[in-house]
Protein backbone atom coordinates (compact mmCIF):
# COMPACT_ATOMS: atom_id res chain seq x y z
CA UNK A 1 0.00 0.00 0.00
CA UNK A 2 2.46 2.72 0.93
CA UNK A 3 5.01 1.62 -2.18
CA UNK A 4 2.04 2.21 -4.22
CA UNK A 5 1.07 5.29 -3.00
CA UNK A 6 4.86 6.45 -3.36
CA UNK A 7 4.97 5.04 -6.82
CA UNK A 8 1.84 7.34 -7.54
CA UNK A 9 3.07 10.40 -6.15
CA UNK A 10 6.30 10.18 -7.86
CA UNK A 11 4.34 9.28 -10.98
CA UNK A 12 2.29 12.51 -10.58
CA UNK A 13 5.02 14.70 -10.25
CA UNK A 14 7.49 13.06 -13.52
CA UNK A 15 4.15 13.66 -15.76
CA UNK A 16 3.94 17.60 -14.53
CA UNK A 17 5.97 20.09 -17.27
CA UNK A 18 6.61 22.66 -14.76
CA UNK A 19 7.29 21.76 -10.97
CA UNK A 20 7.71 24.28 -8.27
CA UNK A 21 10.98 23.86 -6.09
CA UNK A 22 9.29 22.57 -3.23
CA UNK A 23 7.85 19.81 -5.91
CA UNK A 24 11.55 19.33 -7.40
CA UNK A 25 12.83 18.90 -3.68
CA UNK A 26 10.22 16.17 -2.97
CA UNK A 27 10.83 14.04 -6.70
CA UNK A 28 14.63 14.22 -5.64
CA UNK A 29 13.32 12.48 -1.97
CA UNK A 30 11.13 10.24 -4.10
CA UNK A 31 13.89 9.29 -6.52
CA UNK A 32 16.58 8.14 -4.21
CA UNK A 33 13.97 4.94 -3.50
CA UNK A 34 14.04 4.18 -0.31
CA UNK A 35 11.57 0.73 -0.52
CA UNK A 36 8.87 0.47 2.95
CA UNK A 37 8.72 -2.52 4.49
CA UNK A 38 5.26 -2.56 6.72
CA UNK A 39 2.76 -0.27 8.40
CA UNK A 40 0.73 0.05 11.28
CA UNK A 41 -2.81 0.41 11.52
CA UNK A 42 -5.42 1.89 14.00
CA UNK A 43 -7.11 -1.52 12.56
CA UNK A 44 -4.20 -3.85 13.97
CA UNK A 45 -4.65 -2.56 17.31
CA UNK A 46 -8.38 -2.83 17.37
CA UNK A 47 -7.91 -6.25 16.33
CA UNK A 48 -5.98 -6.98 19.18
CA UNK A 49 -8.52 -5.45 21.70
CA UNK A 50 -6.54 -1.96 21.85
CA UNK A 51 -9.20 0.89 22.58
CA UNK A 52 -8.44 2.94 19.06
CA UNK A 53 -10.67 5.56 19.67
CA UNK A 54 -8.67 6.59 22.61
CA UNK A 55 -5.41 6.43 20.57
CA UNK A 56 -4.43 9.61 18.68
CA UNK A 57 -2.31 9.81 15.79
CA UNK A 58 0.63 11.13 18.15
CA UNK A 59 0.39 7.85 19.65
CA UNK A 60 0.39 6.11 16.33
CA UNK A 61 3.35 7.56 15.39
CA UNK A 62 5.24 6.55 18.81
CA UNK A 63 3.98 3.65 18.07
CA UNK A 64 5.38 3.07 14.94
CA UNK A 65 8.64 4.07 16.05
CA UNK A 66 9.34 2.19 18.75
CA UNK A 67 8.43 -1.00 16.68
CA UNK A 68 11.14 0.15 13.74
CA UNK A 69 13.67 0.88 16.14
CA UNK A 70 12.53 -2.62 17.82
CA UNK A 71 12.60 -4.68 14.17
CA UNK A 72 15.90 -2.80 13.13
CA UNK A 73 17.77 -3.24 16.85
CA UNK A 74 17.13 -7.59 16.72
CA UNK A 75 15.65 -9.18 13.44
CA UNK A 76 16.14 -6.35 10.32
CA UNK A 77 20.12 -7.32 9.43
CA UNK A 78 19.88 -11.35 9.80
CA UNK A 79 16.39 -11.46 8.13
CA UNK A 80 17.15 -8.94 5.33
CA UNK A 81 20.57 -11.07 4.86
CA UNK A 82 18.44 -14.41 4.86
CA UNK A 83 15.76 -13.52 2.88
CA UNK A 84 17.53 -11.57 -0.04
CA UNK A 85 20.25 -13.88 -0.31
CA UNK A 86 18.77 -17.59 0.45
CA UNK A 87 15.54 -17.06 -0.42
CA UNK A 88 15.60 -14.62 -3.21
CA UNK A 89 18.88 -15.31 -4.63
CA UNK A 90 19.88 -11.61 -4.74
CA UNK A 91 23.52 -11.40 -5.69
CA UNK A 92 26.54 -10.36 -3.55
CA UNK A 93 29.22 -7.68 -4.23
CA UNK A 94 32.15 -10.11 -4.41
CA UNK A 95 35.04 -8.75 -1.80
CA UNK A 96 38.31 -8.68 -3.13
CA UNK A 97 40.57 -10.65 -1.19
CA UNK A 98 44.45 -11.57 -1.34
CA UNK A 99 45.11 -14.63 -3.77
CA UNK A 100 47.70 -16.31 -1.05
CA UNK A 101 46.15 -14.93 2.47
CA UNK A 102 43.14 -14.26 1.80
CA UNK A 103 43.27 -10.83 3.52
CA UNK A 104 40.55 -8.01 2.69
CA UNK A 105 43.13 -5.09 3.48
CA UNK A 106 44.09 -4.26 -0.13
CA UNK A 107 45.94 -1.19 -1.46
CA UNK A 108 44.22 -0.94 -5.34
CA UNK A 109 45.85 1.14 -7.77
CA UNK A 110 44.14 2.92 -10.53
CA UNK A 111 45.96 0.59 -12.95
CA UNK A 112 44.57 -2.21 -11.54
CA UNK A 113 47.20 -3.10 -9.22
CA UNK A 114 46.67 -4.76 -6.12
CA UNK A 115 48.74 -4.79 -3.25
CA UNK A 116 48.04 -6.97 -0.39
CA UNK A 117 49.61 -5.27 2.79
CA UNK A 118 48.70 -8.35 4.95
CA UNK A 119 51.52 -10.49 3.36
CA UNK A 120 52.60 -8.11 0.26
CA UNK A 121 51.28 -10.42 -2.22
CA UNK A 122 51.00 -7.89 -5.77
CA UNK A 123 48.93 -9.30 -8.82
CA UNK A 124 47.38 -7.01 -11.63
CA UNK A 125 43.69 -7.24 -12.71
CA UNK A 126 44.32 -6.08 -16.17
CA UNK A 127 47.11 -8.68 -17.00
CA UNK A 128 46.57 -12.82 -18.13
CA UNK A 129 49.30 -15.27 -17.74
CA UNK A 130 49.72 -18.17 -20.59
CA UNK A 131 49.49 -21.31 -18.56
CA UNK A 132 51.13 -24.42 -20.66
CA UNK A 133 52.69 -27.95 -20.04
CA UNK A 134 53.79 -28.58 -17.45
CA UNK A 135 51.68 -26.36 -15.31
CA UNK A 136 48.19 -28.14 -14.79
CA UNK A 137 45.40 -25.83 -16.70
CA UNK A 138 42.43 -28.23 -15.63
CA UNK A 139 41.07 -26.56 -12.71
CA UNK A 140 40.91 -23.55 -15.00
CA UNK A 141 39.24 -24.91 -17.46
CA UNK A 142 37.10 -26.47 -15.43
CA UNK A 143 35.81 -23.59 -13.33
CA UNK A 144 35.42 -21.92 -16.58
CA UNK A 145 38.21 -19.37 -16.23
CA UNK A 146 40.41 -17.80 -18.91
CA UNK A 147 40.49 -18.17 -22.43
CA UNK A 148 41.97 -20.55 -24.94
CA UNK A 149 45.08 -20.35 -26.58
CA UNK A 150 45.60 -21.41 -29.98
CA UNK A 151 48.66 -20.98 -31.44
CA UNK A 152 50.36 -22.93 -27.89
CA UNK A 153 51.90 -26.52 -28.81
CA UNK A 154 49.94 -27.46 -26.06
CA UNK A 155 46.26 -27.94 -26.57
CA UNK A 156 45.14 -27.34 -22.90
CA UNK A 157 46.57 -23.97 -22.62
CA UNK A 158 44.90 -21.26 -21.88
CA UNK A 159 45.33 -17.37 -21.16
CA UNK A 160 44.49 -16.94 -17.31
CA UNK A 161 44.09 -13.66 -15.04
CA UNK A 162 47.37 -13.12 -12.36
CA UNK A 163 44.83 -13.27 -9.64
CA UNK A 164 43.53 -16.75 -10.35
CA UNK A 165 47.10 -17.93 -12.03
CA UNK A 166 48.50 -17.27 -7.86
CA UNK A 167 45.14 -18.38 -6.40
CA UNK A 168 45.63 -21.48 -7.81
CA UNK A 169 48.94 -22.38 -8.36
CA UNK A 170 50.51 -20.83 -5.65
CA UNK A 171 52.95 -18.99 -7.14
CA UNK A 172 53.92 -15.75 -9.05
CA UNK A 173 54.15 -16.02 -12.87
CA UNK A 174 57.68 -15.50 -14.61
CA UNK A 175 58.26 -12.40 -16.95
CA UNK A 176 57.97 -13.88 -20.06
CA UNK A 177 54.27 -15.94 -19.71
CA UNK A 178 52.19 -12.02 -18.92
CA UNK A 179 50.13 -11.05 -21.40
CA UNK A 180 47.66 -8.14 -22.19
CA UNK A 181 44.41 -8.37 -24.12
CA UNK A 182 44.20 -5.39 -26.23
CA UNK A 183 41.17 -4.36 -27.94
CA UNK A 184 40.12 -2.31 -31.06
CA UNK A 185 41.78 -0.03 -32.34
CA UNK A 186 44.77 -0.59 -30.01
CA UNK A 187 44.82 -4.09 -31.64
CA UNK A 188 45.31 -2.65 -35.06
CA UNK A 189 49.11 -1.77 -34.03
CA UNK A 190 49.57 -5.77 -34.18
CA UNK A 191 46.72 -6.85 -36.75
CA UNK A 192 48.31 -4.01 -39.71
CA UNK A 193 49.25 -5.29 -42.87
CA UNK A 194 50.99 -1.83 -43.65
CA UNK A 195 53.59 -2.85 -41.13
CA UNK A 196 54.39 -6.76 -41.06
CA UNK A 197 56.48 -7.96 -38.37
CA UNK A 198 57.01 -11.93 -38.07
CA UNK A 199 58.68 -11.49 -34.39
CA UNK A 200 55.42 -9.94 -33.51
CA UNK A 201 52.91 -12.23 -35.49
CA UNK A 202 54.70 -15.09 -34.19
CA UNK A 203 54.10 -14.19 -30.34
CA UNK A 204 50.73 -12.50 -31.03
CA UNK A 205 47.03 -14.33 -31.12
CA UNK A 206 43.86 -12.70 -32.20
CA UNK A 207 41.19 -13.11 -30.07
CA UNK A 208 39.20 -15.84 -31.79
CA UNK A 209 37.07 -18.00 -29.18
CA UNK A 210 33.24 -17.44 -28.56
CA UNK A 211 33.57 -15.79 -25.05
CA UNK A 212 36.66 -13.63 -25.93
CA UNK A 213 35.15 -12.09 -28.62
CA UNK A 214 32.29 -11.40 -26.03
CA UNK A 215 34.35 -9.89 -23.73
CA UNK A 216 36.83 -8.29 -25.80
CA UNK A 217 35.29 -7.62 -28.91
CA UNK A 218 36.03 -8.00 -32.42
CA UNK A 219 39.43 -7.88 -33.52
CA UNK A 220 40.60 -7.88 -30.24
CA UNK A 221 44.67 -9.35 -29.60
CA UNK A 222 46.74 -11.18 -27.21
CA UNK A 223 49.54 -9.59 -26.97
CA UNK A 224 52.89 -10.63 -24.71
CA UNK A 225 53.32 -7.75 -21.89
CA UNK A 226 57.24 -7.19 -23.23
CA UNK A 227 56.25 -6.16 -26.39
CA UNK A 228 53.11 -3.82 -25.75
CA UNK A 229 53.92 -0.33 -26.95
């Protein structure tokens, strides 16, 4: 009932041309959605043998503040956490967390490095790592992370993110296996045919798989980190 009647007064005021600034001040209110839970009624206190003719709307309003501050002091966090996430499903903002120690205090960088000041651990969100024979890629592949690679000898290798490369092989990758996925028109310094270079084709891979291209785009490159101009 009172979403609805929010809904409706919010309504009313996005349909009027011209709004006067108290009107303005009470959309903004409306639009930052804050979403009621219950009410209280006269009603539910009759119902309960409560005199309600004696009860004024001062009392009502008590009322209904001592019962928030009731709901949100002992049941709102664990049932809000219970019903939105095992009932409903709702998804969770994943915490970022230390591949090694699993420590939440992080230092993040603009450029997408990570520092982990727990145990100094530093991986970088925006570079893969080419995992081939004889590292193991089948708990990546299985899990469904990282992307195929071609042009490897090895048919099980795949291009994986630092932070899962660590996470699961316990380890930091060596200088020469980093890799950056560069997408149009970046990518066109490596894909030109103005400007062959064999070194470059040879270490290069366009982006050719199903869920790269989704994630990447067309056109898009693997390209080795040492080489990236």
């Amino acid at each position: 009932m009172i979403q609805t009647l929010l809904d409706d007064i919010k309504a009313y005021f996005d349909a009027k041309e011209k709004l006067t600034e108290q009107e303005r001040q009470l959309r903004q209110r409306l639009s930052e959605r804050y979403f009621p839970i219950t009410s209280v009624h006269r009603n539910d206190l009759q119902g309960i043998g409560f005199d309600v003719d004696r009860i004024s709307d001062d009392d009502m309003k008590r009322l209904a503040r001592k019962m928030a501050d009731d709901y949100c002091e002992q049941l709102f966090w664990s049932s809000m956490e219970t019903i939105a996430g095992d009932i409903l499903g709702l998804p969770k903002k994943e915490v970022p967390v230390c591949p090694v120690c699993e420590s939440e205090d992080l230092r993040v960088e603009t450029s997408g490095l990570h520092h982990c000041n727990q145990c100094g651990q530093i991986w970088n969100d925006n570079l893969y790592v080419l995992v081939e024979f004889p590292e193991d890629t089948t708990s990546f592949e299985e899990e469904g992370i990282g992307y195929p690679a071609w042009n490897s000898e090895d048919n099980g290798a795949r291009y994986v993110p630092e932070y899962d490369y660590i996470r699961h092989l316990h380890k930091t990758p060596t200088e020469n296996s980093y890799y950056k996925p560069l997408r149009w028109p970046e990518s066109q310094l490596y894909l030109s045919p103005d400007e062959p270079n064999e070194s470059i084709d040879a270490l290069s891979e366009p982006i050719n798989d199903e869920k790269g291209i989704a994630d990447f785009g067309e056109q898009a490159i693997w390209v080795p980190l040492c080489i990236v101009k």
